[in-house]
C-alpha atoms as a PDB file:
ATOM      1  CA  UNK A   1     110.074  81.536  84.209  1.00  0.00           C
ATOM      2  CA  UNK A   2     112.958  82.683  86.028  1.00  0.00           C
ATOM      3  CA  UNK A   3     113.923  80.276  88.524  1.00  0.00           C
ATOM      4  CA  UNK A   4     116.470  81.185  91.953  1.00  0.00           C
ATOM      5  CA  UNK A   5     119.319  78.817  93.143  1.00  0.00           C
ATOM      6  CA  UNK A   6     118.066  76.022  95.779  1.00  0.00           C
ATOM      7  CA  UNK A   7     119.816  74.187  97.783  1.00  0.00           C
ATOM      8  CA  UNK A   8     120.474  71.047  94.990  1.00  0.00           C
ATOM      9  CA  UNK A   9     122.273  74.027  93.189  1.00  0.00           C
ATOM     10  CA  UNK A  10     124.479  74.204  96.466  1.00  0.00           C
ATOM     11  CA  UNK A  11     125.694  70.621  96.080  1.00  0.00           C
ATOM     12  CA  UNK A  12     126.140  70.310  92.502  1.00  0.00           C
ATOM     13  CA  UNK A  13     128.470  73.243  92.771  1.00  0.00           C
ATOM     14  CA  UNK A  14     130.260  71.447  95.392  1.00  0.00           C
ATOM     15  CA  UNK A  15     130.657  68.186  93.167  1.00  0.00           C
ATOM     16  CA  UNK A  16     131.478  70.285  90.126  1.00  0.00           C
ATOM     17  CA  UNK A  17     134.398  71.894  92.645  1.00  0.00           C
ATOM     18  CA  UNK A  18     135.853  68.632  93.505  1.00  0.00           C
ATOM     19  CA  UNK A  19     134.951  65.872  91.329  1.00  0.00           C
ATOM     20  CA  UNK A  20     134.317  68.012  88.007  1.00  0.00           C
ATOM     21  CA  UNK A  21     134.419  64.618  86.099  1.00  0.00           C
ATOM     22  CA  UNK A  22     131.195  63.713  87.983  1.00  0.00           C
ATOM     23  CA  UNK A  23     128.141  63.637  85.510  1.00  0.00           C
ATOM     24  CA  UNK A  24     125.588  65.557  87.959  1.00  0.00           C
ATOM     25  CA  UNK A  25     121.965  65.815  85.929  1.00  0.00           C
ATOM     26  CA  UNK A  26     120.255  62.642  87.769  1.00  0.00           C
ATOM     27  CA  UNK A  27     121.485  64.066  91.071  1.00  0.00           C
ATOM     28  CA  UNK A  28     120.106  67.687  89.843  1.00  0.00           C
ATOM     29  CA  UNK A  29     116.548  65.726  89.309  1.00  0.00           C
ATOM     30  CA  UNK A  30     116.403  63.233  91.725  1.00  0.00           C
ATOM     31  CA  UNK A  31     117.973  65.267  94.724  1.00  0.00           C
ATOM     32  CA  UNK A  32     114.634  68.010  93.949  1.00  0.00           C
ATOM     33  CA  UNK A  33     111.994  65.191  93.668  1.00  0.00           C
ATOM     34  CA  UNK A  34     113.066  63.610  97.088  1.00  0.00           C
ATOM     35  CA  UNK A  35     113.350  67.134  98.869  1.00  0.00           C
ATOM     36  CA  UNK A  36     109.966  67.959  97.629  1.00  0.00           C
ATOM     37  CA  UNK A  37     108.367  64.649  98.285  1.00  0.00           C
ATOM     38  CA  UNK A  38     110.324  64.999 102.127  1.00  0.00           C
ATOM     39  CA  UNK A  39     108.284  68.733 102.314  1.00  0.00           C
ATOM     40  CA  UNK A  40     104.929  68.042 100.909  1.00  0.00           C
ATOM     41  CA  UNK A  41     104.615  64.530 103.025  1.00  0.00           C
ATOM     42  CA  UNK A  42     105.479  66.888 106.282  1.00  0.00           C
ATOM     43  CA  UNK A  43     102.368  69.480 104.576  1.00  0.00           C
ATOM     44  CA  UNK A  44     100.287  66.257 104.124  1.00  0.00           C
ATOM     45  CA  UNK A  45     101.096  65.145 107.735  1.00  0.00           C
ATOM     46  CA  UNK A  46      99.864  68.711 108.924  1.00  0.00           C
ATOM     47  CA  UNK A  47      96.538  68.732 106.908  1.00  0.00           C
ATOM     48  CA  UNK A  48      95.833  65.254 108.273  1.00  0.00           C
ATOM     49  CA  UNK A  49      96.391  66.503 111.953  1.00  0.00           C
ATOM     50  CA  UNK A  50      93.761  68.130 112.141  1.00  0.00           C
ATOM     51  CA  UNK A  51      91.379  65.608 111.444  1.00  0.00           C
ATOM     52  CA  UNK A  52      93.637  63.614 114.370  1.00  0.00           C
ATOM     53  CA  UNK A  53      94.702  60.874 111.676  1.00  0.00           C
ATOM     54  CA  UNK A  54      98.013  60.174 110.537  1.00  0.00           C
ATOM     55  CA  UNK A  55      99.108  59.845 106.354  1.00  0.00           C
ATOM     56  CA  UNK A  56      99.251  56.165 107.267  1.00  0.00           C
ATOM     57  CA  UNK A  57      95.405  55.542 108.654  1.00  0.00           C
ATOM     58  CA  UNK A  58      94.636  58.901 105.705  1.00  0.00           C
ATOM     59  CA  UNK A  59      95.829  55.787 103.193  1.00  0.00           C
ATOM     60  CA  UNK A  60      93.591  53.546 105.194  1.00  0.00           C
ATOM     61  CA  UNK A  61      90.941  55.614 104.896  1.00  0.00           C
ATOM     62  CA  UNK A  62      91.058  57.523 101.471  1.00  0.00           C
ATOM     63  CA  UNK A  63      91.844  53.201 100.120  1.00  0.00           C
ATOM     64  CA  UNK A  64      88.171  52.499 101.510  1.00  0.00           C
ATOM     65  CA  UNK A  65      86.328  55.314 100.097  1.00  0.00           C
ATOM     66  CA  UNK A  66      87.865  55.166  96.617  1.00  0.00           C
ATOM     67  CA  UNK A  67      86.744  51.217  96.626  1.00  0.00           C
ATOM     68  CA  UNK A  68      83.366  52.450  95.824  1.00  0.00           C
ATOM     69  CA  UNK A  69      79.959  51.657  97.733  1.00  0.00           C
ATOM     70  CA  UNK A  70      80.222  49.774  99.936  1.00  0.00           C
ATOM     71  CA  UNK A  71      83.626  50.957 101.099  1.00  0.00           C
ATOM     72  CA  UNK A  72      84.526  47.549 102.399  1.00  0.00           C
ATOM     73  CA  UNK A  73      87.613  45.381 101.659  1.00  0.00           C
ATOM     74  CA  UNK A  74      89.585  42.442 103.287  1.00  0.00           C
ATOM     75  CA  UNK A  75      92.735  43.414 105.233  1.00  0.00           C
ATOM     76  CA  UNK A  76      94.772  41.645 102.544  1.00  0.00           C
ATOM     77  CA  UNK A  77      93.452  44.040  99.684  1.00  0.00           C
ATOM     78  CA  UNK A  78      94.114  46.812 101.790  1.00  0.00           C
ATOM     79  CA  UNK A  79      97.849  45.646 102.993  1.00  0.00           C
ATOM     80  CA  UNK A  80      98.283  44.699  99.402  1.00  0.00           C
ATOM     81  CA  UNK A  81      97.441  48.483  98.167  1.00  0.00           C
ATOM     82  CA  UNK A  82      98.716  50.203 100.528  1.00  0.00           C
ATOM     83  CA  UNK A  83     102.115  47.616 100.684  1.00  0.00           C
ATOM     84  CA  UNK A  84     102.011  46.851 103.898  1.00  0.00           C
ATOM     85  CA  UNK A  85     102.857  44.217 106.262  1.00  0.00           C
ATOM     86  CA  UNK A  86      99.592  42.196 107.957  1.00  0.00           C
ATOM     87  CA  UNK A  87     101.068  43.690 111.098  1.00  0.00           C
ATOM     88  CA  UNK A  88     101.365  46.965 110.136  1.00  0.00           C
ATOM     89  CA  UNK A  89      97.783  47.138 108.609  1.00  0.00           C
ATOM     90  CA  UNK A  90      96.722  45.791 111.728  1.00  0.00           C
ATOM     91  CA  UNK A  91      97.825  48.349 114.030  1.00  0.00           C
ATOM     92  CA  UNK A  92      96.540  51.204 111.846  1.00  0.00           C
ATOM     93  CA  UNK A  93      93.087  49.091 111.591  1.00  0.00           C
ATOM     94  CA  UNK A  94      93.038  48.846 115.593  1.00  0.00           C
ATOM     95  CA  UNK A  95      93.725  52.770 115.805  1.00  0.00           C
ATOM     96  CA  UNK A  96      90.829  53.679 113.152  1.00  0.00           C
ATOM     97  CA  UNK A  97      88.268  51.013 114.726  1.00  0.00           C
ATOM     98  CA  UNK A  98      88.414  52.378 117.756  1.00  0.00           C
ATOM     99  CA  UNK A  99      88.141  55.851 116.754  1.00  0.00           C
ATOM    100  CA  UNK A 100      84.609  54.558 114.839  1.00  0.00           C
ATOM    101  CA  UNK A 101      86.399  55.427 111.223  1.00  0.00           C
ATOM    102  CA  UNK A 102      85.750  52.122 110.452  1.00  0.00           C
ATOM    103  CA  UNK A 103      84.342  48.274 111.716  1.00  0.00           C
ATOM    104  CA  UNK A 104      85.408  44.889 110.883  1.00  0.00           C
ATOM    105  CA  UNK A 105      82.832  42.049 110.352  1.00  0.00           C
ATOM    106  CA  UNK A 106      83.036  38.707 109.810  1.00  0.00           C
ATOM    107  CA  UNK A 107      83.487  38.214 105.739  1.00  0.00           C
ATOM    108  CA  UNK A 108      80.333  36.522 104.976  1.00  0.00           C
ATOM    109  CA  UNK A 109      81.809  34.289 102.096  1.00  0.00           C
ATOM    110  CA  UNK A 110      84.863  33.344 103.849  1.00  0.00           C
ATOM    111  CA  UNK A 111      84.615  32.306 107.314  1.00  0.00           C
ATOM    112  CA  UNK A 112      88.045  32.687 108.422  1.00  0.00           C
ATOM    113  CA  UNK A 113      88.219  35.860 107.091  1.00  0.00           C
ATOM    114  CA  UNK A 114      87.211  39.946 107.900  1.00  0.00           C
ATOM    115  CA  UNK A 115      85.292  42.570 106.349  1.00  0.00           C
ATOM    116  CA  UNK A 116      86.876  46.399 106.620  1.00  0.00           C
ATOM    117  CA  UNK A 117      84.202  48.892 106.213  1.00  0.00           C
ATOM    118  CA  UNK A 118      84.131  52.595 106.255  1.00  0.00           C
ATOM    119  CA  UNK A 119      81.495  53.377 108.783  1.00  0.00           C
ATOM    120  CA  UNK A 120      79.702  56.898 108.279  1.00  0.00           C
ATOM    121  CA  UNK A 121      81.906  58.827 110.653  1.00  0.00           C
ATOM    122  CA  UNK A 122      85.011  57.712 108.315  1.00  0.00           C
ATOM    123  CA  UNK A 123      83.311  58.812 104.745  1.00  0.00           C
ATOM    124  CA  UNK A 124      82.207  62.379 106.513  1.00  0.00           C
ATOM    125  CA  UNK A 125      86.298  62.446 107.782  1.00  0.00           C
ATOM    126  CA  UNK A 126      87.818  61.516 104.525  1.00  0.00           C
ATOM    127  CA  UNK A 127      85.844  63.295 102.027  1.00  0.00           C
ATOM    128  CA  UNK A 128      86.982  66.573 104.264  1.00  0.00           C
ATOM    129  CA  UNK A 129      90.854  65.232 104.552  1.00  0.00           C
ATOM    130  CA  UNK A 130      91.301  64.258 101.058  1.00  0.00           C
ATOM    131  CA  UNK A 131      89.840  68.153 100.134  1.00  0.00           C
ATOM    132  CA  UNK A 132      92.212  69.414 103.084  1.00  0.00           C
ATOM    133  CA  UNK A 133      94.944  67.771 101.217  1.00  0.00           C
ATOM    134  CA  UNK A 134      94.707  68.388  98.110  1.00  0.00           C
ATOM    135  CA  UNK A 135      94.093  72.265  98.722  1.00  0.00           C
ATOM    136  CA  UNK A 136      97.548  71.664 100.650  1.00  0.00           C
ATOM    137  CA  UNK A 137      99.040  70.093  96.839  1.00  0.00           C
ATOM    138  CA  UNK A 138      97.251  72.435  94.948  1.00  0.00           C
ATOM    139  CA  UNK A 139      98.447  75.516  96.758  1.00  0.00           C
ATOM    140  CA  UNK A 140     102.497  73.951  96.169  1.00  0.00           C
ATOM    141  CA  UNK A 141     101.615  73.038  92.741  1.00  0.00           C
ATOM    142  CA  UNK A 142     100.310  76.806  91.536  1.00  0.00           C
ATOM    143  CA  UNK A 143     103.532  77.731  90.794  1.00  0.00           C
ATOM    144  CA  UNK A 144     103.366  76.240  87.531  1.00  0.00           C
ATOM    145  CA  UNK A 145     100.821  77.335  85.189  1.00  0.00           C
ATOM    146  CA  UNK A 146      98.358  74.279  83.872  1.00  0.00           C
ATOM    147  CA  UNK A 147     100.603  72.584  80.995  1.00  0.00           C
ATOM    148  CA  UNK A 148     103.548  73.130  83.242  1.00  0.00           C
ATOM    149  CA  UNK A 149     102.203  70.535  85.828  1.00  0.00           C
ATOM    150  CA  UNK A 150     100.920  68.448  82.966  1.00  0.00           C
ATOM    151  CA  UNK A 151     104.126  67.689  81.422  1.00  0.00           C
ATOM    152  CA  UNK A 152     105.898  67.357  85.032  1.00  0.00           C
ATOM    153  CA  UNK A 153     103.188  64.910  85.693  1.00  0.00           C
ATOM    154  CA  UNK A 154     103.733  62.856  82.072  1.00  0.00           C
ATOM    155  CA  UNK A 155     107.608  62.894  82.745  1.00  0.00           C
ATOM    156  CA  UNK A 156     107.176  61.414  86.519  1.00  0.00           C
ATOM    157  CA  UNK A 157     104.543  59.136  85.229  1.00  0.00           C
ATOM    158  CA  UNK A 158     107.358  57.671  82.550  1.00  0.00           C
ATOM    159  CA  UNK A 159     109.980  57.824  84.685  1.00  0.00           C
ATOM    160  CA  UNK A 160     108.035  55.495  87.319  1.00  0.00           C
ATOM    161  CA  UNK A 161     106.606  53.377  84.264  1.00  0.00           C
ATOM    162  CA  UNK A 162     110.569  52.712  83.465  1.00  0.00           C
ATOM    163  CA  UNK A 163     110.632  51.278  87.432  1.00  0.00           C
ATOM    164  CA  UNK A 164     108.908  48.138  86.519  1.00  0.00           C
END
């Protein structure tokens, strides 16, 4: 596959020009994986819009519905997932419970504590923004053929399993 200069090629020429003693390969990979993860979140933002959620409350949402019937968790399992402050989780909760996306309850076993359910408004709204989504990956990720974007994805998944 014959591939065009980008603008990562750009810089490493510049480095090579004035610090040729500069090992460059990490940059090469790293500077292409945070461009493209900088464009597809900006695609992922726009495929979200028009469902009127944001990638934040999509995480909220799409965390729910993969839970599995009954699509409920505490706020801590979802700020823990999602790695989010309590406050941060609570705003986006506030936003999506008063668009009817989702209700808190009290937690039956724990008194002091809440129930985060999906109602039936969010499950019809995620199932169609996680397909709007991925049609939005899938169309960026056709430019490699099938065991193209099966190695890509077993080199990112080792190079995050070398992270912890």
């Amino acid at each position: 596959m014959e591939t065009s200069k980008d603008p990562v090629d750009a810089i490493i020429e510049q480095w090579a020009a004035v610090r040729p003693d500069l090992d460059t390969a990490a940059m090469e990979v790293f500077g292409r994986i945070f461009r493209l993860s900088r464009a597809m979140g900006d695609r992922m933002e726009k495929a979200y819009t028009r469902f009127g959620i944001s990638r934040g409350e999509f995480d909220v949402l799409a965390t729910l519905r993969r839970s599995g019937d009954p699509y409920t968790l505490s706020p801590r399992q979802l700020s823990g997932t999602l790695m989010l402050t309590t406050g941060g989780m609570t705003g986006r909760l506030d936003k999506l419970e008063r668009a009817g996306l989702l209700r808190r309850s009290p937690d039956p076993h724990d008194r002091r504590g809440l129930q985060v359910t999906l109602t039936d408004e969010g499950f019809r709204l995620i199932d169609e923004a996680v397909g709007a989504g991925l049609a939005a990956q899938t169309q960026v990720l056709s430019r490699l053929d099938d065991e193209q974007a099966g190695q890509l994805a077993d080199l990112l998944r080792e190079l995050l399993g070398g992270l912890d």
